[in-house]
N, C-alpha and C. Protein backbone atom coordinates (compact mmCIF):
# COMPACT_ATOMS: atom_id res chain seq x y z
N UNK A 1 0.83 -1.18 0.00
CA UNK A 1 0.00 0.00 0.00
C UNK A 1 0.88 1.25 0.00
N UNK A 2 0.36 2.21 -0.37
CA UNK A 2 1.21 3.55 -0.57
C UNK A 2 0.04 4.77 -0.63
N UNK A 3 0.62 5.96 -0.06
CA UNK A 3 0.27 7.11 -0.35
C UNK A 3 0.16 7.81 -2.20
N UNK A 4 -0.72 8.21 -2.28
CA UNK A 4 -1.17 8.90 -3.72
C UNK A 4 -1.15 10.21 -3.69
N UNK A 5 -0.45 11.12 -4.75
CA UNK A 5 -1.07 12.36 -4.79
C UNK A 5 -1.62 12.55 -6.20
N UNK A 6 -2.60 13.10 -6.13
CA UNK A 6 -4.06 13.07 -7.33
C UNK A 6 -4.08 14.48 -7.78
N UNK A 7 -4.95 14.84 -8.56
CA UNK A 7 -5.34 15.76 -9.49
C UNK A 7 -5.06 17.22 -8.77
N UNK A 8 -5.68 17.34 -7.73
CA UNK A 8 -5.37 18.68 -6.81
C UNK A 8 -3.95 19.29 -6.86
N UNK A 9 -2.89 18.46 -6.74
CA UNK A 9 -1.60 19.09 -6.39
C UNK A 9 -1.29 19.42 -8.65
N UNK A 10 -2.06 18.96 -9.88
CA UNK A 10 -1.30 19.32 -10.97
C UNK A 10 -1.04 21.32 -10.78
N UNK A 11 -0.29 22.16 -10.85
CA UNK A 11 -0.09 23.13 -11.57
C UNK A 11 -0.02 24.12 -9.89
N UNK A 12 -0.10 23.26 -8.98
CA UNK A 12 0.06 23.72 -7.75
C UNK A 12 1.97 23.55 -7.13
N UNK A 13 1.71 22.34 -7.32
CA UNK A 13 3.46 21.52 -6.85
C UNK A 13 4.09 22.23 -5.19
N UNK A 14 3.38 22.10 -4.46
CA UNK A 14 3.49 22.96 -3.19
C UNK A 14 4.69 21.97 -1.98
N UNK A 15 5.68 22.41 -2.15
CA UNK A 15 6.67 21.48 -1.40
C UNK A 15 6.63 20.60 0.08
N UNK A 16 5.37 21.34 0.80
CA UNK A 16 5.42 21.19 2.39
C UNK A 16 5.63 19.45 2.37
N UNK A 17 4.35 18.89 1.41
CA UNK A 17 4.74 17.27 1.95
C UNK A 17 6.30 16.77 1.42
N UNK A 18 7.16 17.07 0.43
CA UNK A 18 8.65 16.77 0.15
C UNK A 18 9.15 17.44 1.12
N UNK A 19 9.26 18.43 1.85
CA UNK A 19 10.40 18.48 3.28
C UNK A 19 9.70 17.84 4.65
N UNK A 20 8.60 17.56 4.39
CA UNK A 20 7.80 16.48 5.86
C UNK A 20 8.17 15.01 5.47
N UNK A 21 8.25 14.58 4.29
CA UNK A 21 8.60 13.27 4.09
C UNK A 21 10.15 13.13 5.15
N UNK A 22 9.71 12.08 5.59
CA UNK A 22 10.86 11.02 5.99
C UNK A 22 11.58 10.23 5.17
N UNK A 23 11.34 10.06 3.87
CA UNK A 23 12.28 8.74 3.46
C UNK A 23 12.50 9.27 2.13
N UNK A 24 11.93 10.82 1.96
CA UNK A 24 12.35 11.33 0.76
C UNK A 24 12.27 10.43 -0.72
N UNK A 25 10.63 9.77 -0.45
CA UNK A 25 10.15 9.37 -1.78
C UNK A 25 9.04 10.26 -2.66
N UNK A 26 9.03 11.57 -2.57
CA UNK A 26 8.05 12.38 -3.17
C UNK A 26 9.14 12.99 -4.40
N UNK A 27 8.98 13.03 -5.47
CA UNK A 27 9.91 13.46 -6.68
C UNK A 27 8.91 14.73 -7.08
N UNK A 28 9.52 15.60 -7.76
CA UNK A 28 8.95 16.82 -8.91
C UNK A 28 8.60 16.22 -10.04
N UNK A 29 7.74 16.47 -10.27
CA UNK A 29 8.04 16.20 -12.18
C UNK A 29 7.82 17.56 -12.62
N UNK A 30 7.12 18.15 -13.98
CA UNK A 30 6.74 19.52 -14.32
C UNK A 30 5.88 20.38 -13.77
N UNK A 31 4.65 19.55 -13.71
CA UNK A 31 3.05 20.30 -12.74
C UNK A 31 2.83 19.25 -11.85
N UNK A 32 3.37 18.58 -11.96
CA UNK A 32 2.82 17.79 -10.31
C UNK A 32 4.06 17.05 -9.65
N UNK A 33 3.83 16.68 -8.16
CA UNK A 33 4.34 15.51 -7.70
C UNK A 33 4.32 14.39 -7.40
N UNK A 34 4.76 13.52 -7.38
CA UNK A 34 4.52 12.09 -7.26
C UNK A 34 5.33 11.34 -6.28
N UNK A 35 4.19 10.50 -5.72
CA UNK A 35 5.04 9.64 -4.60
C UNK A 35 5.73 8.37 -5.48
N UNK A 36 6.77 7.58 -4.61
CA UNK A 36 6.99 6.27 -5.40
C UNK A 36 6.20 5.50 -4.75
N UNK A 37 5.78 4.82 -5.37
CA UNK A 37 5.27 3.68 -4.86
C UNK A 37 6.20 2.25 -3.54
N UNK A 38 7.19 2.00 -4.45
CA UNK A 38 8.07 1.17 -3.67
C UNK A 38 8.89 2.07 -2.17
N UNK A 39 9.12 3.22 -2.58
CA UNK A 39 10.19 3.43 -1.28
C UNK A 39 9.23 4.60 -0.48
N UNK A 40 7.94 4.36 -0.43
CA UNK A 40 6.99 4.85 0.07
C UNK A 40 6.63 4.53 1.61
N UNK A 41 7.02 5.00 2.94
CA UNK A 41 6.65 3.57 3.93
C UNK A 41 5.40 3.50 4.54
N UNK A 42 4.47 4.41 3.69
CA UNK A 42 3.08 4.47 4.63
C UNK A 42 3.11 5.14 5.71
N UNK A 43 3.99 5.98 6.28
CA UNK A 43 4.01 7.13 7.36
C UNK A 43 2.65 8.04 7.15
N UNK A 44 2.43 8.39 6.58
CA UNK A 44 0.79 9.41 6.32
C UNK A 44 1.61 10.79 6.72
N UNK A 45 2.94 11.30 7.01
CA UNK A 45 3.62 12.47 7.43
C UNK A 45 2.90 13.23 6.61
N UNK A 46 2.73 12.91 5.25
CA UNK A 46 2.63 14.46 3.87
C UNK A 46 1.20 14.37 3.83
N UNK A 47 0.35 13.65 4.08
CA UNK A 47 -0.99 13.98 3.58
C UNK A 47 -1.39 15.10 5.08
N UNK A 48 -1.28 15.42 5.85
CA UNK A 48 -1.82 16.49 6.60
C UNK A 48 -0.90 17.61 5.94
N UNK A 49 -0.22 17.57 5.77
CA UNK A 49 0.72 19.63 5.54
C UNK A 49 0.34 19.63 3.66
N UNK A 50 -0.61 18.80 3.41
CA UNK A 50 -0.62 19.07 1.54
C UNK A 50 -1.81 20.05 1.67
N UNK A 51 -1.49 21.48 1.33
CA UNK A 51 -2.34 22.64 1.51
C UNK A 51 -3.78 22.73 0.59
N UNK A 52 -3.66 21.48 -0.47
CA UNK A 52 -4.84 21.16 -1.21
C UNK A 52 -5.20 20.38 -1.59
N UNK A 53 -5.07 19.30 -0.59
CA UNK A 53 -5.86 18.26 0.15
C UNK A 53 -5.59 17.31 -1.22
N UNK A 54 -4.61 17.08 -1.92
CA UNK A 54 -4.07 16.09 -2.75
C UNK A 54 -3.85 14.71 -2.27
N UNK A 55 -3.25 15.03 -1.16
CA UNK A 55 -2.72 13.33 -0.83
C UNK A 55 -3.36 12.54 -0.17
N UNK A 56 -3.41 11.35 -0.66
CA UNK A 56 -4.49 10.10 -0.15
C UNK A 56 -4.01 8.96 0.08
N UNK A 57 -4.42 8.04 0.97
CA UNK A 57 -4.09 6.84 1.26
C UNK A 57 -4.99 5.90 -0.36
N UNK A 58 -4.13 5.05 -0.56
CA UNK A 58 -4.54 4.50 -2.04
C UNK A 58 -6.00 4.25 -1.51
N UNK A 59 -6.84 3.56 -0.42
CA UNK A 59 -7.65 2.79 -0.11
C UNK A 59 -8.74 3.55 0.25
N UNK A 60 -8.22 5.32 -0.05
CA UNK A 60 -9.48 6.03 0.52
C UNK A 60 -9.02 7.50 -0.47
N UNK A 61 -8.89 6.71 -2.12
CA UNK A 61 -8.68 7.58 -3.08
C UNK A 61 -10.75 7.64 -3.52
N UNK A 62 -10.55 8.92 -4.01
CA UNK A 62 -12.17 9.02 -4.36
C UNK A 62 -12.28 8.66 -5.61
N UNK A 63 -13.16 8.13 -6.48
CA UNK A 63 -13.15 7.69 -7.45
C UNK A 63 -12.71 8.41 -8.74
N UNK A 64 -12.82 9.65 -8.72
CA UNK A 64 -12.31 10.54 -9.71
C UNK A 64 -10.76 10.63 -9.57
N UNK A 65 -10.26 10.03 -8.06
CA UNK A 65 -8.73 10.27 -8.15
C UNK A 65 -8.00 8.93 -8.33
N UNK A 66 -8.98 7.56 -8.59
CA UNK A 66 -7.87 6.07 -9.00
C UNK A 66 -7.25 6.29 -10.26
N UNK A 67 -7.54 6.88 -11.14
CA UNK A 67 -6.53 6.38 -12.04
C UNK A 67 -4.69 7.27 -11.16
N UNK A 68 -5.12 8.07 -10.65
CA UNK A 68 -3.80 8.35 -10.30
C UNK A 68 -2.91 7.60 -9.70
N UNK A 69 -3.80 6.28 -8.76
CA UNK A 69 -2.73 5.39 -8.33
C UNK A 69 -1.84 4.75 -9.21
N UNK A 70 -2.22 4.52 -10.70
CA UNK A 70 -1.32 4.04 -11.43
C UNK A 70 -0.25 5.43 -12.04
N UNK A 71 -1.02 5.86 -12.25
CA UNK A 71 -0.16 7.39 -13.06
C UNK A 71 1.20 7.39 -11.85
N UNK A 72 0.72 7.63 -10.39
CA UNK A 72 2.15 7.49 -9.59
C UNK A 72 3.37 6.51 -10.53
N UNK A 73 2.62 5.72 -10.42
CA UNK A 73 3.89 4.94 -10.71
C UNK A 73 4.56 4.50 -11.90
N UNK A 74 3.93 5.05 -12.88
CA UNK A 74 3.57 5.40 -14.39
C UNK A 74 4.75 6.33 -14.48
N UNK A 75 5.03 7.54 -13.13
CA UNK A 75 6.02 8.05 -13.52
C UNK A 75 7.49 7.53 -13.15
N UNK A 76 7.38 6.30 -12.53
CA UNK A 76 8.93 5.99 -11.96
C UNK A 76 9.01 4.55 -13.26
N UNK A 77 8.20 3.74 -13.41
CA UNK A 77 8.12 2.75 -14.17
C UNK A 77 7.99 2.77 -15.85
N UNK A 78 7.52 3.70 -16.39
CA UNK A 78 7.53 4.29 -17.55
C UNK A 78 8.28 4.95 -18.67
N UNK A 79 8.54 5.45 -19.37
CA UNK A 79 9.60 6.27 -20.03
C UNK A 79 8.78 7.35 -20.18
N UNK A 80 9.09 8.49 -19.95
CA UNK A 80 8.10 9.25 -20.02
C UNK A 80 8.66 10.73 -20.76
N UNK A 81 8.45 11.32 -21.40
CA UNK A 81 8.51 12.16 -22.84
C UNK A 81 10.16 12.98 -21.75
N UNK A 82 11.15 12.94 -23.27
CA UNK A 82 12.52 13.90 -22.13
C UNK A 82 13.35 12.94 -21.73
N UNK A 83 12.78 11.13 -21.51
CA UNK A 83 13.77 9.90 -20.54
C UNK A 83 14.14 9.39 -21.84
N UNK A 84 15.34 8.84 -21.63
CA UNK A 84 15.73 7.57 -22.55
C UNK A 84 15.19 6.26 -21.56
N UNK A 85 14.60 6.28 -20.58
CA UNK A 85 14.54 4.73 -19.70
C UNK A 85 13.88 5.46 -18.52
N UNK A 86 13.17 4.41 -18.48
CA UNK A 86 11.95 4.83 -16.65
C UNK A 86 13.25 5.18 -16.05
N UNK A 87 12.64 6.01 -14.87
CA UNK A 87 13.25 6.35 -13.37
C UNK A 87 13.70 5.23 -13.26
N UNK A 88 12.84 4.51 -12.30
CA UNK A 88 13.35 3.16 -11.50
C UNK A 88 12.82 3.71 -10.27
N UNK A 89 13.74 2.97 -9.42
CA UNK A 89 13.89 3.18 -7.99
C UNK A 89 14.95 3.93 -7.82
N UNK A 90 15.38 5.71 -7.74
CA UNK A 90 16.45 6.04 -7.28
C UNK A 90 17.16 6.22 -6.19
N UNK A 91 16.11 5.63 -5.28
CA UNK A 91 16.64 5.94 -3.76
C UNK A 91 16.72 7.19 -2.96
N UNK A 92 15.85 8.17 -3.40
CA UNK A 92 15.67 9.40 -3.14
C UNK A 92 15.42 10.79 -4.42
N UNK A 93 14.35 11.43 -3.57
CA UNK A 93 14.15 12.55 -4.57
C UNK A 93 14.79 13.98 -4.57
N UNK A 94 15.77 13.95 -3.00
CA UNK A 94 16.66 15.26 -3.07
C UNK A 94 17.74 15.22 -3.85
N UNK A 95 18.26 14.00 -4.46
CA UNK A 95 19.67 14.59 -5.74
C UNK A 95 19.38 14.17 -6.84
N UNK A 96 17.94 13.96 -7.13
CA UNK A 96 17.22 14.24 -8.52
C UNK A 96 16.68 15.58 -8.69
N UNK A 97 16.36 16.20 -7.83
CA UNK A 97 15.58 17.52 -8.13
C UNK A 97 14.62 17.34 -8.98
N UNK A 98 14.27 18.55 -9.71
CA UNK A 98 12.71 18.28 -10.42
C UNK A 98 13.32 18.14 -11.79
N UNK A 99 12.64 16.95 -12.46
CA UNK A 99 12.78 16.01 -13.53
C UNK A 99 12.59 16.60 -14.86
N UNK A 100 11.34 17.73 -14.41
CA UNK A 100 10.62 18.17 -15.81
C UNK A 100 9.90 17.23 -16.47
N UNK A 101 9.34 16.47 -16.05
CA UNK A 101 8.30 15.83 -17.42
C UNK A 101 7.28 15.43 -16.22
N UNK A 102 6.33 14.93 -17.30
CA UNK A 102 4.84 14.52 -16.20
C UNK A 102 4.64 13.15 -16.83
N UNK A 103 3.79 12.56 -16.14
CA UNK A 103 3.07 11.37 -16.80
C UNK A 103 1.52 11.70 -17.84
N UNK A 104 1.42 11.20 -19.20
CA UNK A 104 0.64 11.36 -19.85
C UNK A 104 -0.63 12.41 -19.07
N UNK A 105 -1.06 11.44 -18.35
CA UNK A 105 -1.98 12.11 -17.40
C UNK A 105 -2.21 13.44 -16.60
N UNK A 106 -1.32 13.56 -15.99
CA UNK A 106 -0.83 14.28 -15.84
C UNK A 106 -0.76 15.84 -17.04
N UNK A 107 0.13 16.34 -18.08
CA UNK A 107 0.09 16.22 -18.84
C UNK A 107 -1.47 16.84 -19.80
N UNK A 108 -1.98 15.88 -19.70
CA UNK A 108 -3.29 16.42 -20.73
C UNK A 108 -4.29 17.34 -20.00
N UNK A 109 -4.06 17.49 -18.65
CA UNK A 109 -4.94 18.26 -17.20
C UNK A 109 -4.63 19.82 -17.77
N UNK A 110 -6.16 20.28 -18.14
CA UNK A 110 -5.58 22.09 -18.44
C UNK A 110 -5.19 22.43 -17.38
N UNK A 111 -4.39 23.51 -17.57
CA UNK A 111 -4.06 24.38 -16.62
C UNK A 111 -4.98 24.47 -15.44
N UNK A 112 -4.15 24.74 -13.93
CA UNK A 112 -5.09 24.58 -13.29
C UNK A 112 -4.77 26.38 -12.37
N UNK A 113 -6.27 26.86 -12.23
CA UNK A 113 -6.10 28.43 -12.09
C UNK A 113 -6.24 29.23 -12.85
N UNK A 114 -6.39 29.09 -14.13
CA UNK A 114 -6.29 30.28 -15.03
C UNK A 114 -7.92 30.36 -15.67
């Protein structure tokens, strides 16, 4: 099981849950962030300080926000527009910094705010 962040955080990208994480599995991509799935430990630290109520326990995602459980991991498992080869597992998201690319999904979401 793992933490999700869904549609709320695209075009927001608000850092509080990446410096509350403990195990430093929350990555940047372009308009959103994404947890990993694997080096995720289920702490729940980031879903209280996410200022727009993005982050969810997979098991109490609302139905408009499941496809994101795959999209998470869509962005570490995937090749995704900009990669020659998925992420992977890098073992942390502070000496990747932000990646620049999104997952498809991600991606096709208009702008959010304007």
């Amino acid at each position: 099981m793992t933490y999700v962040i869904a549609q709320p955080c695209i075009d927001i990208v608000d850092r509080a849950c990446v410096d509350e994480c403990p195990v430093d599995c929350i990555y940047e991509g372009e308009r959103a962030l994404y947890i990993h799935p694997d080096e995720c430990v289920d702490c729940g630290a980031c879903e209280p300080v996410c200022p727009v109520e993005a982050i969810y326990y997979e098991d109490d995602l609302a139905t408009e926000h499941i496809p994101y459980l795959q999209d998470n991991a869509d962005f570490f498992f995937d090749t995704l527009p900009g990669r020659d080869e998925p992420l992977g597992s890098p073992g942390g998201a502070a000496k990747m910094g932000a990646l620049g690319a999104d997952t498809p999904l991600v991606a096709a979401n208009p702008p959010q705010g304007e």
